[in-house]
C-alpha atoms as a PDB file:
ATOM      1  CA  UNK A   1      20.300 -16.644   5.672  1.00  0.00           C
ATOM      2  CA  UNK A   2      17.359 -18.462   5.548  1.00  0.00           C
ATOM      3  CA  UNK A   3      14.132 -17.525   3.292  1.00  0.00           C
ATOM      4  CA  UNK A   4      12.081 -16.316   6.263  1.00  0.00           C
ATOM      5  CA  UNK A   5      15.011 -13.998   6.937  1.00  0.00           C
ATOM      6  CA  UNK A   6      14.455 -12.902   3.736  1.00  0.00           C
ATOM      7  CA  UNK A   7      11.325 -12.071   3.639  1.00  0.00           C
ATOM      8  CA  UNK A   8      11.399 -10.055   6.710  1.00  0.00           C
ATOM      9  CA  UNK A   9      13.973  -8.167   5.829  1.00  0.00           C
ATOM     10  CA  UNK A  10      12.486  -7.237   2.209  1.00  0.00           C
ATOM     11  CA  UNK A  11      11.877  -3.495   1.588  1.00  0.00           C
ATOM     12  CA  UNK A  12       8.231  -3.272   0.558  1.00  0.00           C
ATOM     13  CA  UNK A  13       8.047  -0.665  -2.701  1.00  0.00           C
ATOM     14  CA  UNK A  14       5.662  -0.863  -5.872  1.00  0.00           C
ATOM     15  CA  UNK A  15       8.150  -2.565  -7.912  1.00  0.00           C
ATOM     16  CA  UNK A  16       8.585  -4.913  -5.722  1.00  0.00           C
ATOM     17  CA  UNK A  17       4.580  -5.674  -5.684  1.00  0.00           C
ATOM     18  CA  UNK A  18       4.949  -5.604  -9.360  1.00  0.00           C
ATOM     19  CA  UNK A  19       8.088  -8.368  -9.803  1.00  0.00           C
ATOM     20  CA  UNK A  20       9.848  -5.410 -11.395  1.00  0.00           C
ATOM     21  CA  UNK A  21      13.294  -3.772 -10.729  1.00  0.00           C
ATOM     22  CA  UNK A  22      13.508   0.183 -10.385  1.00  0.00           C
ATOM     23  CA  UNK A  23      13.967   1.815 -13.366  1.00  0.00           C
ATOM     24  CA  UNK A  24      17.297   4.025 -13.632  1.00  0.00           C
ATOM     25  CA  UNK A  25      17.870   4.498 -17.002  1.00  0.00           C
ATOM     26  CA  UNK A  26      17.699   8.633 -17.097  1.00  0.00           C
ATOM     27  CA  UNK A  27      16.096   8.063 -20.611  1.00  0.00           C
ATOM     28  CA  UNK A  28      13.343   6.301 -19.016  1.00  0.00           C
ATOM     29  CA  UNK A  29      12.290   9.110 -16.227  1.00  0.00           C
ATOM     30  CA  UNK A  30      11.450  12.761 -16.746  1.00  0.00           C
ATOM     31  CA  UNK A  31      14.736  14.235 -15.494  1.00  0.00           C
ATOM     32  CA  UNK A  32      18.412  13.777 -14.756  1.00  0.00           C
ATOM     33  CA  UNK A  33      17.615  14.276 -10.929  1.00  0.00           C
ATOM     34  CA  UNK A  34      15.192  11.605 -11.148  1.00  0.00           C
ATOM     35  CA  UNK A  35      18.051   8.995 -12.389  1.00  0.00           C
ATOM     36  CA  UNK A  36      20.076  10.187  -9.458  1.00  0.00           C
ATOM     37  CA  UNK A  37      17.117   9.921  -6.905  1.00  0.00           C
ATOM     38  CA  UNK A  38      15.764   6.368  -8.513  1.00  0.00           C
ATOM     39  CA  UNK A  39      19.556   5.295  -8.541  1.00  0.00           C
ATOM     40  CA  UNK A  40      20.299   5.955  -4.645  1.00  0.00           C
ATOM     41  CA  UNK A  41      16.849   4.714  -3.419  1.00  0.00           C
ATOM     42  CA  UNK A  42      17.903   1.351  -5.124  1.00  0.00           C
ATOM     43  CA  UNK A  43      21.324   1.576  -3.037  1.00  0.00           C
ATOM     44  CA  UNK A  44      19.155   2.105  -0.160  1.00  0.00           C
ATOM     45  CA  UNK A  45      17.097  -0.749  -0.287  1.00  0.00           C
ATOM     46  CA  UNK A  46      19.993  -3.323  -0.840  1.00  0.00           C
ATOM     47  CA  UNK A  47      21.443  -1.126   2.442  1.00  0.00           C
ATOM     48  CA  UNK A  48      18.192  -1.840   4.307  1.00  0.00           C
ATOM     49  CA  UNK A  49      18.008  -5.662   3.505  1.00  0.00           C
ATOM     50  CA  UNK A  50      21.530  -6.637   4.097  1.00  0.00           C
ATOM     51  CA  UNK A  51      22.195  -9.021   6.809  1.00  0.00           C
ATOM     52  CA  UNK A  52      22.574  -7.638  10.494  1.00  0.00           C
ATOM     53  CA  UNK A  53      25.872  -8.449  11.423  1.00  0.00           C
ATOM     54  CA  UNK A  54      27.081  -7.531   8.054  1.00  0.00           C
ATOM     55  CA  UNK A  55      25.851  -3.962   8.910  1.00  0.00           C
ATOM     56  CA  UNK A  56      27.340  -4.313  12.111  1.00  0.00           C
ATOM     57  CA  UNK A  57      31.028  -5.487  11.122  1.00  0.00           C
ATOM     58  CA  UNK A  58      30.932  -2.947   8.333  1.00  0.00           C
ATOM     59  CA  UNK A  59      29.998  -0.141  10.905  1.00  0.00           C
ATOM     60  CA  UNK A  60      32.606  -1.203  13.160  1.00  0.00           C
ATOM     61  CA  UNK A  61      35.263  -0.935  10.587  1.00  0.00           C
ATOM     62  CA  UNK A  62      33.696   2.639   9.264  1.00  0.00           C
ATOM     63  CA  UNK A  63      34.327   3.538  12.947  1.00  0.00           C
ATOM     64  CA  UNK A  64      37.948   2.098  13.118  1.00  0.00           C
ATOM     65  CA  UNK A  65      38.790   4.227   9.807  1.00  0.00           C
ATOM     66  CA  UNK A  66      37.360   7.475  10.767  1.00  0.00           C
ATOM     67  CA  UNK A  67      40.506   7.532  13.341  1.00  0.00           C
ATOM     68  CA  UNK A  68      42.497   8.680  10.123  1.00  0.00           C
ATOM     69  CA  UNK A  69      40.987  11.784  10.517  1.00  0.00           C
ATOM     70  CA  UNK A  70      41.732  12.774  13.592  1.00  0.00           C
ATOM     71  CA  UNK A  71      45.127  11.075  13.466  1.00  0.00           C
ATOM     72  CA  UNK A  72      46.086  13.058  10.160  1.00  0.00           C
ATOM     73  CA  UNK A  73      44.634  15.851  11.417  1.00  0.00           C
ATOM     74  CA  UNK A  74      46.887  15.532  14.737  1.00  0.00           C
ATOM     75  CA  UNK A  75      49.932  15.109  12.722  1.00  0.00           C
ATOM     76  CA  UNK A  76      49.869  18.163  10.391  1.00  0.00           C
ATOM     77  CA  UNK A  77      48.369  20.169  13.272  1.00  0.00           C
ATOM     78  CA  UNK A  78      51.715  19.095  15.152  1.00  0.00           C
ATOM     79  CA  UNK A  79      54.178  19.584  12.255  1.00  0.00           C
ATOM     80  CA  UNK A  80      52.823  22.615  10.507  1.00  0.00           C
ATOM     81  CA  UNK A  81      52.787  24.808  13.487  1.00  0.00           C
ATOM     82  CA  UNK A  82      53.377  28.060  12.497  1.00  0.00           C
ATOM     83  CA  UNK A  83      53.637  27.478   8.578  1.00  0.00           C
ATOM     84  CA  UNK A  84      51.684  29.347   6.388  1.00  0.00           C
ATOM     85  CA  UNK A  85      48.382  28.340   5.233  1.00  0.00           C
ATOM     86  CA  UNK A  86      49.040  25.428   7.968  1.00  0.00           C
ATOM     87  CA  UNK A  87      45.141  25.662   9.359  1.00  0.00           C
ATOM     88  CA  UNK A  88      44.154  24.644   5.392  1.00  0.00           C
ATOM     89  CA  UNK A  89      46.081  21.792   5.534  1.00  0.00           C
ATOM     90  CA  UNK A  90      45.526  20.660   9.060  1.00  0.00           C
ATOM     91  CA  UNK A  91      41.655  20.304   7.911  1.00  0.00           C
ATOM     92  CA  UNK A  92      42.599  18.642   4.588  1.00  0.00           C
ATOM     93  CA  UNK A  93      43.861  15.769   7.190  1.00  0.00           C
ATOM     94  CA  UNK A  94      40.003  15.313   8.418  1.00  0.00           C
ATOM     95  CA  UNK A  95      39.201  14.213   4.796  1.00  0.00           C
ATOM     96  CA  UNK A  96      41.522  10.682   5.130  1.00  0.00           C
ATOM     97  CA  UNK A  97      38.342   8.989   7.297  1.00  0.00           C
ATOM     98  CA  UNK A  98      35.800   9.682   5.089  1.00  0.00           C
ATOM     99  CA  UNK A  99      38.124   9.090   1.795  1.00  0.00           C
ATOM    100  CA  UNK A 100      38.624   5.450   3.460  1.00  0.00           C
ATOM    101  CA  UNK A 101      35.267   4.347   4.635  1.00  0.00           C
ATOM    102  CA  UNK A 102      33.434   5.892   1.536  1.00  0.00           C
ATOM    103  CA  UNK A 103      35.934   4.017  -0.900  1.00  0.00           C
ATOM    104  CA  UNK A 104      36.034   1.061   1.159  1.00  0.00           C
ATOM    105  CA  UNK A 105      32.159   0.595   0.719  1.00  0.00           C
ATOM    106  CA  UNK A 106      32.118   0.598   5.066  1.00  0.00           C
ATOM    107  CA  UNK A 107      28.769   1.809   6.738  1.00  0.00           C
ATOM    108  CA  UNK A 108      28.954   5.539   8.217  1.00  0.00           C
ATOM    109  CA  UNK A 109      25.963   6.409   9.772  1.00  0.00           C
ATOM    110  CA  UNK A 110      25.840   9.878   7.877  1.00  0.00           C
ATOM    111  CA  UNK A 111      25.715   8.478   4.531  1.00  0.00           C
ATOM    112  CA  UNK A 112      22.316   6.459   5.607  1.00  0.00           C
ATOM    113  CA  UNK A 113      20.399   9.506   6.070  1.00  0.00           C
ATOM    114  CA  UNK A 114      19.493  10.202   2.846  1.00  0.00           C
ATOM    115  CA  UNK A 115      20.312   6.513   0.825  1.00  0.00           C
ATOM    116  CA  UNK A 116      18.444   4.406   3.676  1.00  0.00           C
ATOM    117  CA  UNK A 117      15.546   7.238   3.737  1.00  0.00           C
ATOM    118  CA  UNK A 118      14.777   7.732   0.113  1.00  0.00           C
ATOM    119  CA  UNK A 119      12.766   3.861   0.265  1.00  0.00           C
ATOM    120  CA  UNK A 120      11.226   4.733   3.655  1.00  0.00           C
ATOM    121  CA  UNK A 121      10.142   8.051   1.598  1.00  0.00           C
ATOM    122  CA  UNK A 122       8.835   6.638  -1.314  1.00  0.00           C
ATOM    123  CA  UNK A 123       6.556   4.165   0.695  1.00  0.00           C
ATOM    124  CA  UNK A 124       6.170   5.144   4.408  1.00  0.00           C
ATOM    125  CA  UNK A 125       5.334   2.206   5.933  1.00  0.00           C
ATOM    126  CA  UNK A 126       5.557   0.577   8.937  1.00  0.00           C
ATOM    127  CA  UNK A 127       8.152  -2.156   7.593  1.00  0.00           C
ATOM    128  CA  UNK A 128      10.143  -0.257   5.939  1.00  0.00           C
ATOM    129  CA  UNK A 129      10.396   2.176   8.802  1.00  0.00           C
ATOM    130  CA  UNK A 130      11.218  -0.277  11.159  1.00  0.00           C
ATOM    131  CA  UNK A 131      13.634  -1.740   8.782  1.00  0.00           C
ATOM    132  CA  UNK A 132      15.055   1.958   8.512  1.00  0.00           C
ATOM    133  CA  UNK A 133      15.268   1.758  12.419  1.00  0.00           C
ATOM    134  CA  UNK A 134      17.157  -1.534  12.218  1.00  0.00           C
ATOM    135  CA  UNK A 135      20.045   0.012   9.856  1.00  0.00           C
ATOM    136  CA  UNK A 136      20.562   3.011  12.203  1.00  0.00           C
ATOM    137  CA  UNK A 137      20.527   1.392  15.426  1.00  0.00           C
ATOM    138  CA  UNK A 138      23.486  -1.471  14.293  1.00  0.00           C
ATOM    139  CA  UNK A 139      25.292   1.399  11.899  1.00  0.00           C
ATOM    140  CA  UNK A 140      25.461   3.609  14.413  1.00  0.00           C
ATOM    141  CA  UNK A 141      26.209   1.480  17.611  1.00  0.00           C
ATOM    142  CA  UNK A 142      29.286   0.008  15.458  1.00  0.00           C
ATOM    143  CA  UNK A 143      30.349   3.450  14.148  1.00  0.00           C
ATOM    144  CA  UNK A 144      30.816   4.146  17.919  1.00  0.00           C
ATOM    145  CA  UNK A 145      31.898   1.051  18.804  1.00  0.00           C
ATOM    146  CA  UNK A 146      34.809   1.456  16.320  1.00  0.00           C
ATOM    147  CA  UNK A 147      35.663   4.890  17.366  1.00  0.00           C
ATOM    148  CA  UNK A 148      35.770   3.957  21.079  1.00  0.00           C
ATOM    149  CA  UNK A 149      38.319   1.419  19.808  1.00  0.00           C
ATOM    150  CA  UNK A 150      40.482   3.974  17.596  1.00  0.00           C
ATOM    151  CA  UNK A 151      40.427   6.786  20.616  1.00  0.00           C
ATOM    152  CA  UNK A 152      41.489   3.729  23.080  1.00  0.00           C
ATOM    153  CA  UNK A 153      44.306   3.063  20.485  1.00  0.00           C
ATOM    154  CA  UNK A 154      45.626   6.107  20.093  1.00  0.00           C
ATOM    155  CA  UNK A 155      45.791   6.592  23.756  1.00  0.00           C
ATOM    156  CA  UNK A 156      47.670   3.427  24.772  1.00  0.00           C
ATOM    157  CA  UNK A 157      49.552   2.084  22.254  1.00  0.00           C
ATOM    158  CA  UNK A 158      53.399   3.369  22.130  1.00  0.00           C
ATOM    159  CA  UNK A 159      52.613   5.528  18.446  1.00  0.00           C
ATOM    160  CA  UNK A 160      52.391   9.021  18.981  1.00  0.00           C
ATOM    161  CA  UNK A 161      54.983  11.040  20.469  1.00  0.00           C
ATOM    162  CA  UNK A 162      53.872  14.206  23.010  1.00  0.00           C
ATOM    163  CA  UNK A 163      53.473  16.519  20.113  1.00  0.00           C
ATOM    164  CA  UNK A 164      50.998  14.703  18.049  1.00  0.00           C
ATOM    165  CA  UNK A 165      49.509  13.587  21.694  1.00  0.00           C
ATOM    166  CA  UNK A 166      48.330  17.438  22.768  1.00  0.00           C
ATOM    167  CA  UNK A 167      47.339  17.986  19.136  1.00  0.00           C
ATOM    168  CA  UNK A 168      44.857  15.287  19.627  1.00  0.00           C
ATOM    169  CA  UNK A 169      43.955  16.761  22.680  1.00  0.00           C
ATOM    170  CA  UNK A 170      43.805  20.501  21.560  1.00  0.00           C
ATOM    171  CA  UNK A 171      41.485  19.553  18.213  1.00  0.00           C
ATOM    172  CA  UNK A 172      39.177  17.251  20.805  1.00  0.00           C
ATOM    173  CA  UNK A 173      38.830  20.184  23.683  1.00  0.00           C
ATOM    174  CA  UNK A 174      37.588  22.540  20.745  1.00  0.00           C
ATOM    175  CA  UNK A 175      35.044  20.826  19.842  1.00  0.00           C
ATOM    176  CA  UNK A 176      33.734  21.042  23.455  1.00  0.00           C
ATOM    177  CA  UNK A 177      33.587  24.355  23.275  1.00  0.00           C
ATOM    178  CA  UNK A 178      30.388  24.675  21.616  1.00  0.00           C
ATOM    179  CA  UNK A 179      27.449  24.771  23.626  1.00  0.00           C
ATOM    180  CA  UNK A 180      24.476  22.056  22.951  1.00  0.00           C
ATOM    181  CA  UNK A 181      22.913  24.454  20.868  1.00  0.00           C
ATOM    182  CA  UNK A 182      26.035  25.294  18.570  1.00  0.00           C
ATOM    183  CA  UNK A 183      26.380  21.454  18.369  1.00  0.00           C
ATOM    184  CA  UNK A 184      22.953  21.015  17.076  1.00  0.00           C
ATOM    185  CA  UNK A 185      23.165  24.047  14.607  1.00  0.00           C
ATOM    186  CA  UNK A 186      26.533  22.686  13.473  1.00  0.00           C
ATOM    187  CA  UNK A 187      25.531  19.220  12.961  1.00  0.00           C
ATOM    188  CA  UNK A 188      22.964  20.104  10.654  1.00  0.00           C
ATOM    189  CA  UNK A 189      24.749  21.932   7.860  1.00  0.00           C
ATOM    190  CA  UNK A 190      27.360  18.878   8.477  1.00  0.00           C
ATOM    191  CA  UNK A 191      24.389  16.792   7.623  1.00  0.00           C
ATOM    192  CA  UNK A 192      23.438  18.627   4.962  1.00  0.00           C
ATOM    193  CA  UNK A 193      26.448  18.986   3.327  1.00  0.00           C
ATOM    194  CA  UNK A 194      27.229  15.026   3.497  1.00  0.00           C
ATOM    195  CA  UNK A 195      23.788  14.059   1.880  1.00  0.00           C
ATOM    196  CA  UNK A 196      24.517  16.491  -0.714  1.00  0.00           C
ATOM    197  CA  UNK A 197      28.060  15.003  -1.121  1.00  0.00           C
ATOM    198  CA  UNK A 198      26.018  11.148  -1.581  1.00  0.00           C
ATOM    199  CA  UNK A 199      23.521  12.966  -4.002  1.00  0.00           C
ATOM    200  CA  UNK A 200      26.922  13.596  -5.984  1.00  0.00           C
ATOM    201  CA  UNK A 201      28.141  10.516  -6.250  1.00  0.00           C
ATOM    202  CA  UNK A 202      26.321   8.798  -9.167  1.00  0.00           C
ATOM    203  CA  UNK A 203      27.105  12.049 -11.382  1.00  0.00           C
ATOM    204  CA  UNK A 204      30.813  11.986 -10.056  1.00  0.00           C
ATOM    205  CA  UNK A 205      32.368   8.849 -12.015  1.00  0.00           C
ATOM    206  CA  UNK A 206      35.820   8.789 -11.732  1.00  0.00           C
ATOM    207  CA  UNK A 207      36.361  12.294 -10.084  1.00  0.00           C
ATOM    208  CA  UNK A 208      33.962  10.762  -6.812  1.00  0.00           C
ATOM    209  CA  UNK A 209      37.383  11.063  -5.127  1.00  0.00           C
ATOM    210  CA  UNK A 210      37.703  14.428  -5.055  1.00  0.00           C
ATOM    211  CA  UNK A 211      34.378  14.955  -4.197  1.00  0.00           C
ATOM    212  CA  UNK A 212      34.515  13.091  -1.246  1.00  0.00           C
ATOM    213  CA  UNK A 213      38.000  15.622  -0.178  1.00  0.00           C
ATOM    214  CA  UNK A 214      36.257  18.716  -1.410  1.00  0.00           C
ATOM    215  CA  UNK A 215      32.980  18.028   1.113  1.00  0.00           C
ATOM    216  CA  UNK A 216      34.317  16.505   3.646  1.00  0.00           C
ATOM    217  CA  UNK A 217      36.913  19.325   3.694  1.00  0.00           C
ATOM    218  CA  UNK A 218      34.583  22.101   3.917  1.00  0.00           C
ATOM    219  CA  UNK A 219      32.923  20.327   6.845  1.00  0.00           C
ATOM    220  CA  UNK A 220      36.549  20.555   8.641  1.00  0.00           C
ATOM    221  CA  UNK A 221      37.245  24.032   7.091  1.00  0.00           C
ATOM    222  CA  UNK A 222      33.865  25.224   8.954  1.00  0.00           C
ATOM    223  CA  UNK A 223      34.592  23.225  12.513  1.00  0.00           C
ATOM    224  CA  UNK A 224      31.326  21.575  11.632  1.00  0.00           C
ATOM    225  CA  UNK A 225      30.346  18.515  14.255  1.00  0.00           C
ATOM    226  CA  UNK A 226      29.453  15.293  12.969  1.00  0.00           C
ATOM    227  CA  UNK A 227      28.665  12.068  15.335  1.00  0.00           C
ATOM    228  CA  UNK A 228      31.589   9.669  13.463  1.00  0.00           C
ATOM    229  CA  UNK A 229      34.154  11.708  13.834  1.00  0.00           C
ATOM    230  CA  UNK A 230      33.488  13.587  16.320  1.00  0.00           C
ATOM    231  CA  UNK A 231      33.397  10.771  18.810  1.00  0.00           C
ATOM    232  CA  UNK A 232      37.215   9.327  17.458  1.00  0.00           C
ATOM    233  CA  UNK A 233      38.050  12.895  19.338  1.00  0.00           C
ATOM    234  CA  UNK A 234      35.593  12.918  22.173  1.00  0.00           C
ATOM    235  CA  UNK A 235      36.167   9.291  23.140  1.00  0.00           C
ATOM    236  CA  UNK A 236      39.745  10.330  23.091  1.00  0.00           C
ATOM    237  CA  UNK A 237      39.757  13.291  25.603  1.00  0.00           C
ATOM    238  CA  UNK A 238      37.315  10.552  27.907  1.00  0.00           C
ATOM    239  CA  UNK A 239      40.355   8.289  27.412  1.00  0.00           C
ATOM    240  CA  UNK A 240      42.701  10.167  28.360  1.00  0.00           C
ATOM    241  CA  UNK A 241      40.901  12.225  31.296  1.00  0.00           C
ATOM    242  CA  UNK A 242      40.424  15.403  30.414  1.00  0.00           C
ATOM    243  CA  UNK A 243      36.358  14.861  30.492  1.00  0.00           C
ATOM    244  CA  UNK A 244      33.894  12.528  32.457  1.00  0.00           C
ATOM    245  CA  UNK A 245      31.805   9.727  30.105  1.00  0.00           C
ATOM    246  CA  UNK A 246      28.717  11.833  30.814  1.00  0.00           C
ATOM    247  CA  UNK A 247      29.932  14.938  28.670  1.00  0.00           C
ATOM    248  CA  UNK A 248      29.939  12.456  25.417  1.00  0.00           C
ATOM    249  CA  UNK A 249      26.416  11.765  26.024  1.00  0.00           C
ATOM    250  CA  UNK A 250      25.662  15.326  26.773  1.00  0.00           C
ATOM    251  CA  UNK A 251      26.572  18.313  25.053  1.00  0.00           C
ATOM    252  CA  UNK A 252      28.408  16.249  22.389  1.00  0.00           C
ATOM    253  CA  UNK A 253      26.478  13.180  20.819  1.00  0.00           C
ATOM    254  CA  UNK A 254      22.788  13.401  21.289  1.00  0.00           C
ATOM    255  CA  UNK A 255      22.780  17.256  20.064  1.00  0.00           C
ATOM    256  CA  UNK A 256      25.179  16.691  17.021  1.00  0.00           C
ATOM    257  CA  UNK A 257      23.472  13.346  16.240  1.00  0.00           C
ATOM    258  CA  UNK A 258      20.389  14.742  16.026  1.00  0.00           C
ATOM    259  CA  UNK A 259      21.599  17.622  14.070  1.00  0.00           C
ATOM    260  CA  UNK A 260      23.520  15.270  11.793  1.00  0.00           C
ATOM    261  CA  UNK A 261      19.556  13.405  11.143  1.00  0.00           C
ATOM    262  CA  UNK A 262      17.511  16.630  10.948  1.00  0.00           C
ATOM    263  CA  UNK A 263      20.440  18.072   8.017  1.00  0.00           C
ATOM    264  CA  UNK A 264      20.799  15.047   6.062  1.00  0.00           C
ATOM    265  CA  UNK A 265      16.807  13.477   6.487  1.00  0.00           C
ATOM    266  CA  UNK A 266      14.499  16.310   6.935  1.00  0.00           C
ATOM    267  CA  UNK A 267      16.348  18.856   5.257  1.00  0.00           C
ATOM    268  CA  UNK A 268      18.033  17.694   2.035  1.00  0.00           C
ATOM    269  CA  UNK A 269      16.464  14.006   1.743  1.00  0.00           C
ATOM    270  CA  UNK A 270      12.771  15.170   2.193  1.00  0.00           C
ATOM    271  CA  UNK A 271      13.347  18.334   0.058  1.00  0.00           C
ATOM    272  CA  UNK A 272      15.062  16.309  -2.672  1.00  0.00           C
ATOM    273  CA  UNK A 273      12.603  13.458  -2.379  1.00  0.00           C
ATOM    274  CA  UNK A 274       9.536  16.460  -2.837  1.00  0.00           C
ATOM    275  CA  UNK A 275      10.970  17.768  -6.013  1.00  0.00           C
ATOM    276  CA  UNK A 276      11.611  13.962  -7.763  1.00  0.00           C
ATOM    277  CA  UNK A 277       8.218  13.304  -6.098  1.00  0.00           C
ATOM    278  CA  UNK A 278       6.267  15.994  -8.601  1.00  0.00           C
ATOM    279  CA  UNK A 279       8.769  14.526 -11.577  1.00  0.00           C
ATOM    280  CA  UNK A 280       7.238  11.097 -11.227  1.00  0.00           C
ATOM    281  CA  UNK A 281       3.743  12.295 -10.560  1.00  0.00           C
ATOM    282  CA  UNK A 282       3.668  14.084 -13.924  1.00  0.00           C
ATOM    283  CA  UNK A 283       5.372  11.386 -15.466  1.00  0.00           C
ATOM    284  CA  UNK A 284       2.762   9.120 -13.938  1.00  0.00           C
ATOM    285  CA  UNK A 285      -0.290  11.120 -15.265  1.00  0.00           C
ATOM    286  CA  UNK A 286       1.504  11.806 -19.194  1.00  0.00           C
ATOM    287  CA  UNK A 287       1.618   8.135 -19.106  1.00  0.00           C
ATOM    288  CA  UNK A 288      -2.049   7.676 -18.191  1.00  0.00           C
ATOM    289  CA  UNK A 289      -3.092  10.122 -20.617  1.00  0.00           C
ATOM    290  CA  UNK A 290      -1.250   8.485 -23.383  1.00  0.00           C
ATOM    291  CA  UNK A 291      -2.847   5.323 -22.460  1.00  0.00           C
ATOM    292  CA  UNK A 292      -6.105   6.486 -22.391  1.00  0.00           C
ATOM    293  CA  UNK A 293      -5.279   8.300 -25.949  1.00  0.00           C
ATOM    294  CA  UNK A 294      -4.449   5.269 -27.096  1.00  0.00           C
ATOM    295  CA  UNK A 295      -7.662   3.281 -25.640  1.00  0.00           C
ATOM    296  CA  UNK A 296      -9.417   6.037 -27.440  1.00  0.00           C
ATOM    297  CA  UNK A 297      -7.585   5.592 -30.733  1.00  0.00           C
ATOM    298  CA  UNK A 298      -8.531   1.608 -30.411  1.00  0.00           C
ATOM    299  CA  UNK A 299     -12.040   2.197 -30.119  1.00  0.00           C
ATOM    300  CA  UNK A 300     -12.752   4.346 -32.927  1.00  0.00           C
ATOM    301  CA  UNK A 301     -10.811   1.952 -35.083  1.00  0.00           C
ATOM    302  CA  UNK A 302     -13.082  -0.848 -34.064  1.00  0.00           C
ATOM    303  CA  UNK A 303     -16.343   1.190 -34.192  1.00  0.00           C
ATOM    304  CA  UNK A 304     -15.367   2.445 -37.643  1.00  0.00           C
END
């Protein structure tokens, strides 16, 4: 990539003005939820300057692996029938999606509002915003991409017998059962609940495994909507005939997207980014006021 490239693709921020890196050492900020903020907004600006196509291939492969979630899904919803405690497991099977694209380090268009949002929130300008733009417009367009691809998969290739085949059917028709409004509504505790699940992660260490199960999980356990995985099992039932293309478009994808922005941006990001916000501003002024104690302490030693 070329140095002009680079340039336009820079997040502006004050460190960046200043030649410096941003600080993340919990020692060095006024709280432990400071650490995690300062450490995700750094994630988010390396997100927001990566190459284009490199946000597009890794969105197209997120999309591709969030079919394991409706395909494990499908399977234990085919061969647990009538088992107890079958509908917990069935829903542990919508977990396998995220567990891969999270682990894998793909792009999921979920996971960007809140780590591509806390820059853009820090300084809200016009660069950065359009640079924030940029990332969900190719993140999201390969998510979609890839899950066109999956549902086209699973409907053509010889790998499924009839069984699995109307359990991916039966788990796609009930998510059109909600109405545009129950979409919406859903899709923003869904996008609450996965920025909260990315707000875990730098505390999580070695456990960020079963973080990534528990969250996800409770998404599934609550027939939440969210716009990845969602379309794996509307593209499917468009696939296979049981809907027209327009009903993806509408009730399904520009409700629950817009759900899935509102819960993980203006909900938990914004809120999150307010509290951290105050943290820095009072470590901003204890700092001036030092420095000006100190200024004062330097002047009386001169003048005596």
């Amino acid at each position: 990539m070329s140095s002009t490239q680079n340039d336009k693709n820079q997040v502006e921020s004050e460190e960046g003005s200043q030649g410096a890196a941003i600080e993340v050492d919990e020692e060095a900020l006024p709280s432990r939820a400071a650490a995690i903020h300062e450490q995700i907004r750094q994630e988010g600006e390396k997100e927001l300057e990566r190459d284009g196509l490199a946000l597009l291939f890794s969105a197209l492969a997120a999309g591709l692996s969030m079919g394991a979630s409706l395909m494990a899904k499908g399977v234990f919803q085919a061969h647990l029938h009538g088992i107890p405690g079958a509908f917990l497991l069935e829903n542990l099977g919508y977990t396998f999606g995220f567990i891969i694209v999270i682990m894998a380090r793909q792009q999921l268009f979920t996971e960007n509002t809140v780590t591509a949002v806390l820059p853009v929130m820090h300084k809200p300008s016009s660069g950065n915003l359009l640079l924030l733009l940029r990332l969900w417009g190719l993140v999201l367009c390969g998510n979609l991409a890839g899950t066109a691809l999956a549902a086209l998969a699973f409907n053509h290739m010889p790998i499924f017998d009839e069984t699995v085949r109307s359990a991916f059917v039966s788990i796609s028709q009930k998510v059109m059962e909600n109405t545009p409004g129950e979409m919406f509504a859903n899709a923003v505790v869904s996008g609450w609940i996965i920025a909260t699940m990315v707000w875990m992660f730098p505390s999580a260490g070695a456990a960020k495994i079963w973080v990534i199960v528990l969250m996800t999980w409770l998404v599934a356990l609550g027939d939440l909507t969210h716009i990845v995985v969602g379309s794996v099992e509307i593209f499917y039932l468009v696939f296979n005939g049981e809907i027209p293309w327009q009903q993806f478009i509408w009730p399904f994808a520009l409700p629950t997207l817009a759900g899935n922005i509102i819960g993980g941006t203006f909900i938990f990001a914004l809120i999150s980014h307010a509290q951290i916000r105050n943290d820095m501003s009072n470590k901003a002024k204890a700092k001036a006021a030092a420095e000006a104690k100190q200024q004062q302490e330097r002047t009386r030693s001169k003048a005596d």
